[in-house]
Protein backbone atom coordinates (compact mmCIF):
# COMPACT_ATOMS: atom_id res chain seq x y z
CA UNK A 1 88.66 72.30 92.82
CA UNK A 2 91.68 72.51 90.83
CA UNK A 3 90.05 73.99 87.89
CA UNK A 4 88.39 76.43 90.36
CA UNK A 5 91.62 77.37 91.83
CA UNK A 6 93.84 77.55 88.71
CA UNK A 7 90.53 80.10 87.13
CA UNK A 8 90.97 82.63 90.01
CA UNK A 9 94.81 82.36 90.14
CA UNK A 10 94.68 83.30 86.23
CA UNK A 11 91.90 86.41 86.67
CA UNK A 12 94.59 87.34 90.04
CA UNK A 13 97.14 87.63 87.43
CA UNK A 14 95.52 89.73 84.95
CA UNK A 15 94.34 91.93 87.78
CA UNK A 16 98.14 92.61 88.46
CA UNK A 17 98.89 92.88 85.08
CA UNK A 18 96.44 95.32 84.75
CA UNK A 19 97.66 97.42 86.90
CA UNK A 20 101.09 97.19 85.99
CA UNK A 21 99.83 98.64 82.44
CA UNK A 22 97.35 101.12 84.45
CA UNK A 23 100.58 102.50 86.62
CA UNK A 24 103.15 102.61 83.32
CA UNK A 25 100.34 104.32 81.00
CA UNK A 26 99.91 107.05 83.81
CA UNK A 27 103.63 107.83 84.33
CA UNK A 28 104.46 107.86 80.59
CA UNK A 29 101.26 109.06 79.00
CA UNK A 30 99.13 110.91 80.93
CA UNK A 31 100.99 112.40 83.66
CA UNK A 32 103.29 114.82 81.64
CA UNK A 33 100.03 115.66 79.24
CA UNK A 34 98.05 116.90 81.77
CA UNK A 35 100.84 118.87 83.46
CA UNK A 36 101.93 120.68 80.35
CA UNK A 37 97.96 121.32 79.85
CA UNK A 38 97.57 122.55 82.98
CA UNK A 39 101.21 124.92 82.78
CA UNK A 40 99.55 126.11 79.36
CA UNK A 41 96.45 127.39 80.67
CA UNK A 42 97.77 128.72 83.62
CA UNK A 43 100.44 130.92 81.02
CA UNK A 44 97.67 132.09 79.03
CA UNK A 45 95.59 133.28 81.84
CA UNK A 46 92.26 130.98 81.55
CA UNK A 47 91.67 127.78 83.19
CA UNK A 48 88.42 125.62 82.47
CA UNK A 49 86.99 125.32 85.98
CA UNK A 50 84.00 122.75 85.85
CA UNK A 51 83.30 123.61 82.58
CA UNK A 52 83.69 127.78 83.39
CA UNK A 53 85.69 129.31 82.03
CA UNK A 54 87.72 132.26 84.26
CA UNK A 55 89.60 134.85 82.89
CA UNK A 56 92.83 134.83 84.79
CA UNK A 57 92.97 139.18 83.64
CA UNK A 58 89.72 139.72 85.18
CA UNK A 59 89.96 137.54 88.05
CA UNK A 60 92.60 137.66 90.56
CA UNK A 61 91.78 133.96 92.05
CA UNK A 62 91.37 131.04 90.10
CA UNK A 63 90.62 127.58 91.34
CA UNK A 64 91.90 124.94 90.28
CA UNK A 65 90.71 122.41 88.00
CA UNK A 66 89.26 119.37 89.42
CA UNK A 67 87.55 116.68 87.48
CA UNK A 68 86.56 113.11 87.18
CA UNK A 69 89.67 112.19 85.88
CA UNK A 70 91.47 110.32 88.63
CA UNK A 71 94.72 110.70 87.16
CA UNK A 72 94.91 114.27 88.19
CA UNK A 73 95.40 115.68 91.62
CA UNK A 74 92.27 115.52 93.74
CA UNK A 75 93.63 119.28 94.89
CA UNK A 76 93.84 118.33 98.41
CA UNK A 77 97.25 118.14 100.55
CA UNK A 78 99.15 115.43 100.70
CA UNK A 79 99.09 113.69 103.96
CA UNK A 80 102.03 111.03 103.40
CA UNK A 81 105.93 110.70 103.18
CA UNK A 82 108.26 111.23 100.63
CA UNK A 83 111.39 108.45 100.27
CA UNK A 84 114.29 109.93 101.26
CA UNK A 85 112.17 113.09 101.98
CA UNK A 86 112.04 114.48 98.39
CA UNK A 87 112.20 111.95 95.87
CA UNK A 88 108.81 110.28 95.27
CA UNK A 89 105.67 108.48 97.02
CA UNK A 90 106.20 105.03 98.84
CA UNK A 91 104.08 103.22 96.30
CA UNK A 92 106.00 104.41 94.02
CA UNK A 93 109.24 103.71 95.58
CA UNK A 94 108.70 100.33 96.40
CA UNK A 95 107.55 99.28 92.89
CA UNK A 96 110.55 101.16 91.07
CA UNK A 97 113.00 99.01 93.99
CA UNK A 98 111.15 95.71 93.23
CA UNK A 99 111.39 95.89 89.21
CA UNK A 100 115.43 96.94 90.23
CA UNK A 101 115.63 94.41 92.22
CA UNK A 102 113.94 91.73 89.98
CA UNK A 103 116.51 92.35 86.77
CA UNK A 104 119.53 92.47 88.79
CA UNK A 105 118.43 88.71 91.12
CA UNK A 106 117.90 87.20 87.85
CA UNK A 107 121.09 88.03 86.57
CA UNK A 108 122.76 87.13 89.82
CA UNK A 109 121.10 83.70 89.34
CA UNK A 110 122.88 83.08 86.17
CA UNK A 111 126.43 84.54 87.21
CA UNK A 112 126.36 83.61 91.17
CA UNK A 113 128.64 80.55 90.72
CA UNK A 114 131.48 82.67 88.79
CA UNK A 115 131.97 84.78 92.02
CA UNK A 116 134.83 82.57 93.83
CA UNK A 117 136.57 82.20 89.91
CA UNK A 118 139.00 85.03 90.79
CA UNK A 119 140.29 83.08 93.90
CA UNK A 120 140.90 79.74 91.95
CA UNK A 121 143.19 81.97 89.48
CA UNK A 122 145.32 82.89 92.37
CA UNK A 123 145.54 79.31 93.60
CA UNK A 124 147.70 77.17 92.07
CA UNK A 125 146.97 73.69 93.80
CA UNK A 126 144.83 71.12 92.97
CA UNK A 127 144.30 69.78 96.19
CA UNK A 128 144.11 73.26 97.34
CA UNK A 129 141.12 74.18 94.86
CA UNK A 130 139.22 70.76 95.75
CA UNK A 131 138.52 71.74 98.88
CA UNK A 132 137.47 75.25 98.47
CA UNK A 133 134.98 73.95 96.10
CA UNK A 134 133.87 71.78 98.25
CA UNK A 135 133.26 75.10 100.73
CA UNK A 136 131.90 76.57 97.96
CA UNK A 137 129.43 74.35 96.70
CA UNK A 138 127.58 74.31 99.86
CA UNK A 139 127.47 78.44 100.06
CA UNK A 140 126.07 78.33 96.10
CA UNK A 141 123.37 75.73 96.48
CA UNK A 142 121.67 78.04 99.80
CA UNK A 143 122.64 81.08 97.78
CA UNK A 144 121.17 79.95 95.28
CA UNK A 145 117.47 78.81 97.28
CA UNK A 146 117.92 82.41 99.40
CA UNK A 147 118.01 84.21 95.59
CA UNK A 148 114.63 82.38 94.67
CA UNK A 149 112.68 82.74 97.75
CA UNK A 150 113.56 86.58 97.00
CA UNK A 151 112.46 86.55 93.53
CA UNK A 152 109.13 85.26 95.00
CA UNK A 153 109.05 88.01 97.63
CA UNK A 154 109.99 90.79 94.96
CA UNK A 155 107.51 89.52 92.84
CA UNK A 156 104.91 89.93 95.76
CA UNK A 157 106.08 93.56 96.55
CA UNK A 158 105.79 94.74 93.47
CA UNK A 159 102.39 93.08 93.13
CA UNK A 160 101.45 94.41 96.67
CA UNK A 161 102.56 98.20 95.29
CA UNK A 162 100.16 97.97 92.87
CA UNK A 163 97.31 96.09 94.30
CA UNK A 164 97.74 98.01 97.85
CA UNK A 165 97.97 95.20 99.74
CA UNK A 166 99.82 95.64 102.48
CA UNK A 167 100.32 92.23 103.11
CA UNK A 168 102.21 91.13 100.17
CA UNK A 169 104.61 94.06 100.69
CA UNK A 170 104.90 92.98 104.02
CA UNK A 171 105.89 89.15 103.22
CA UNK A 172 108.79 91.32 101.58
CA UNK A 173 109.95 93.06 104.61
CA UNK A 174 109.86 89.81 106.35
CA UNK A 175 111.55 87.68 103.67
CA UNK A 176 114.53 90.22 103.74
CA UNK A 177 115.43 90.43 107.28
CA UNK A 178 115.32 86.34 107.44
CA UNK A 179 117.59 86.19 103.92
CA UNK A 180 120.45 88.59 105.77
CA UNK A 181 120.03 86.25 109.04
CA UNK A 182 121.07 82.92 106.74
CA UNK A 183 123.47 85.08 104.20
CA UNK A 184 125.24 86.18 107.41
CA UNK A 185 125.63 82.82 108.81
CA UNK A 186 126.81 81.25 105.54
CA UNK A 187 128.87 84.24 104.56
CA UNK A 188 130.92 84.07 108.10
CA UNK A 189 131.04 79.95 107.60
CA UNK A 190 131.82 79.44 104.02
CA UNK A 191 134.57 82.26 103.87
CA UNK A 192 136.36 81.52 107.55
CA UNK A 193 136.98 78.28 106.31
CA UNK A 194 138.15 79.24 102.59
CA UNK A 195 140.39 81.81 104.81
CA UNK A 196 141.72 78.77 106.82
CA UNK A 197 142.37 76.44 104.22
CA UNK A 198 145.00 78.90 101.83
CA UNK A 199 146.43 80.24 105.01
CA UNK A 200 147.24 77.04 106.24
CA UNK A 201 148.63 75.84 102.41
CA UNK A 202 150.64 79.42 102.20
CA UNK A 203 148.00 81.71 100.48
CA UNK A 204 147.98 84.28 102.93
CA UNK A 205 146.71 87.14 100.32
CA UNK A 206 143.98 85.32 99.19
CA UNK A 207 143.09 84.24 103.43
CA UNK A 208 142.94 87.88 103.70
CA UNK A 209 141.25 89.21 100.95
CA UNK A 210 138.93 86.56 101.90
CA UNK A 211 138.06 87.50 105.34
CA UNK A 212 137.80 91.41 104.04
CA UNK A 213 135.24 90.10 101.27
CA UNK A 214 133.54 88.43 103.93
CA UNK A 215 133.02 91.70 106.36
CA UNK A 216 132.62 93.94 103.51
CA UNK A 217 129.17 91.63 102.06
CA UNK A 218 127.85 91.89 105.48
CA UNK A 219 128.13 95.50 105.87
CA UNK A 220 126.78 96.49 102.47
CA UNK A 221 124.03 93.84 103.15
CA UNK A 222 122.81 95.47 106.05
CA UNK A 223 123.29 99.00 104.08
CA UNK A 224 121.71 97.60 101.27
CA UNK A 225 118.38 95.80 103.20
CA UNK A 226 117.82 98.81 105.18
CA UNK A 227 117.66 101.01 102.07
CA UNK A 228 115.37 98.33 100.34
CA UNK A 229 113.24 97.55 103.49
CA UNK A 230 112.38 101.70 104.00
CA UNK A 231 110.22 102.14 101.84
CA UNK A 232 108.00 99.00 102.05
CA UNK A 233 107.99 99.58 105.72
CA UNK A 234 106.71 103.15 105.48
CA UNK A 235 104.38 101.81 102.57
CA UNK A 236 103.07 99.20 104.62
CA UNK A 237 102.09 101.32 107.03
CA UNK A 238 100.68 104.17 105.31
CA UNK A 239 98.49 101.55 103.66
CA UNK A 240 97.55 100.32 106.99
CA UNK A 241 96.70 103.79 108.56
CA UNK A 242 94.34 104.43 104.68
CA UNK A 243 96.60 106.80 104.02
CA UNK A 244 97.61 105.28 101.04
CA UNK A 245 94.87 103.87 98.91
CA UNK A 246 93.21 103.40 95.56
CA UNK A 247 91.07 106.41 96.26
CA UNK A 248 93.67 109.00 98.08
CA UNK A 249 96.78 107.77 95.45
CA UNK A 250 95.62 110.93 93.64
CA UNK A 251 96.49 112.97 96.34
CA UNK A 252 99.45 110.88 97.95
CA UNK A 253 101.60 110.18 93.94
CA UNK A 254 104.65 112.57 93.57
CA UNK A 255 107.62 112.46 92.33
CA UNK A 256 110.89 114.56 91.71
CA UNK A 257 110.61 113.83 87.98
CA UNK A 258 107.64 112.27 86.58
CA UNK A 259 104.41 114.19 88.13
């Protein structure tokens, strides 16, 4: 069973990775090719239409080209969204966020702990310091679990993107509203009673800058999780409805600078 199991984990993977290749070679390779192909003919008046050729002189309406090639628009209307309303497709979106999202978690997993250095700098006492790493220490270690169980979940959205399964992207939008329900909590704990402790020992710039810090992470968390959650949300639910599938994605890709 274990062999079993660790064989279909291993062709899983090189499914994804497949497609991560598949997704990278259209965008850099094929995409802008075909456009500048397709802007060519159109300049010079002919256009190969099923293998027919149409002089664009002689004939006043020309179709346009439509071919095996599923790289190329199917020449039908796009039914879904655009993020933000003009940037790009959901699929898209989502698996340009999670590849953000993955480089910037792994280097806040190497440089989280350095974040309270800037208030030991400004505190001069030992016994003062003690106990805020002793706050500290407890905020790190969850901050620390909450930034793994995300690179887990990013990892699944951007596999989700790309296999268009809408439940892995949806363990994401999940996974993000519980992390701000625990940051929140620990963020309002571990900095009320780092405020406490220098106002009480005479450090009332730091207890304030402290209990600014602490507002200012919640409000650019919600900010930041509702920009992040938009797009897998919409996703999730154009891939529900079959709007958004390995058969329409010809008709539903676009973007404002790659298609």
């Amino acid at each position: 069973q274990f062999l079993t199991g660790t064989f279909f984990f291993i062709i899983n993977i090189k499914n994804i990775i497949d497609r991560i290749f598949q997704f990278f070679q259209q965008i850099l390779f094929l995409s802008l090719p075909s456009s500048l192909i397709l802007i060519s003919l159109k300049g010079s008046g002919t256009m190969s239409t099923g293998g027919i050729v149409i002089n664009g002189f002689q004939n006043t309406k020309v179709k346009k080209n439509v071919t095996a090639d599923v790289f190329l628009d199917s020449g039908e209307s796009k039914r879904g969204g655009l993020c933000c309303f003009c940037c790009c497709d959901y699929r898209r979106a989502v698996i340009i966020m999670a590849i953000v999202s993955i480089i910037f978690l792994i280097i806040s997993l190497c440089t989280y702990k350095s974040q309270f250095d800037g208030v030991y700098d400004v505190v001069d006492d030992d016994g003062v310091e003690k106990s805020l790493e002793y706050a500290f220490d407890e905020y790190n270690r969850v901050l620390f679990v909450l930034f793994v169980i995300s690179l887990i979940a990013y990892v699944s959205a951007l596999a989700g993107a790309i296999l268009y399964n809408k439940f892995m992207v949806a363990v994401y939008v999940v996974w993000i509203i519980i992390f701000y329900i625990i940051y929140a909590i620990y963020v309002n704990k571990t900095f009320n009673i780092a405020s406490d402790i220098t106002k009480d020992n005479g450090f009332d710039d730091v207890s304030k800058g402290l209990r600014v810090t602490s507002i200012l992470n919640q409000v650019f968390g919600v900010l930041g999780g509702i920009l992040w959650v938009y797009p897998a949300v919409k996703l999730c639910l154009e891939l529900h409805s079959g709007v958004m599938s390995t058969k329409t994605y010809p008709r539903e890709k676009a973007s404002c600078c790659c298609v």
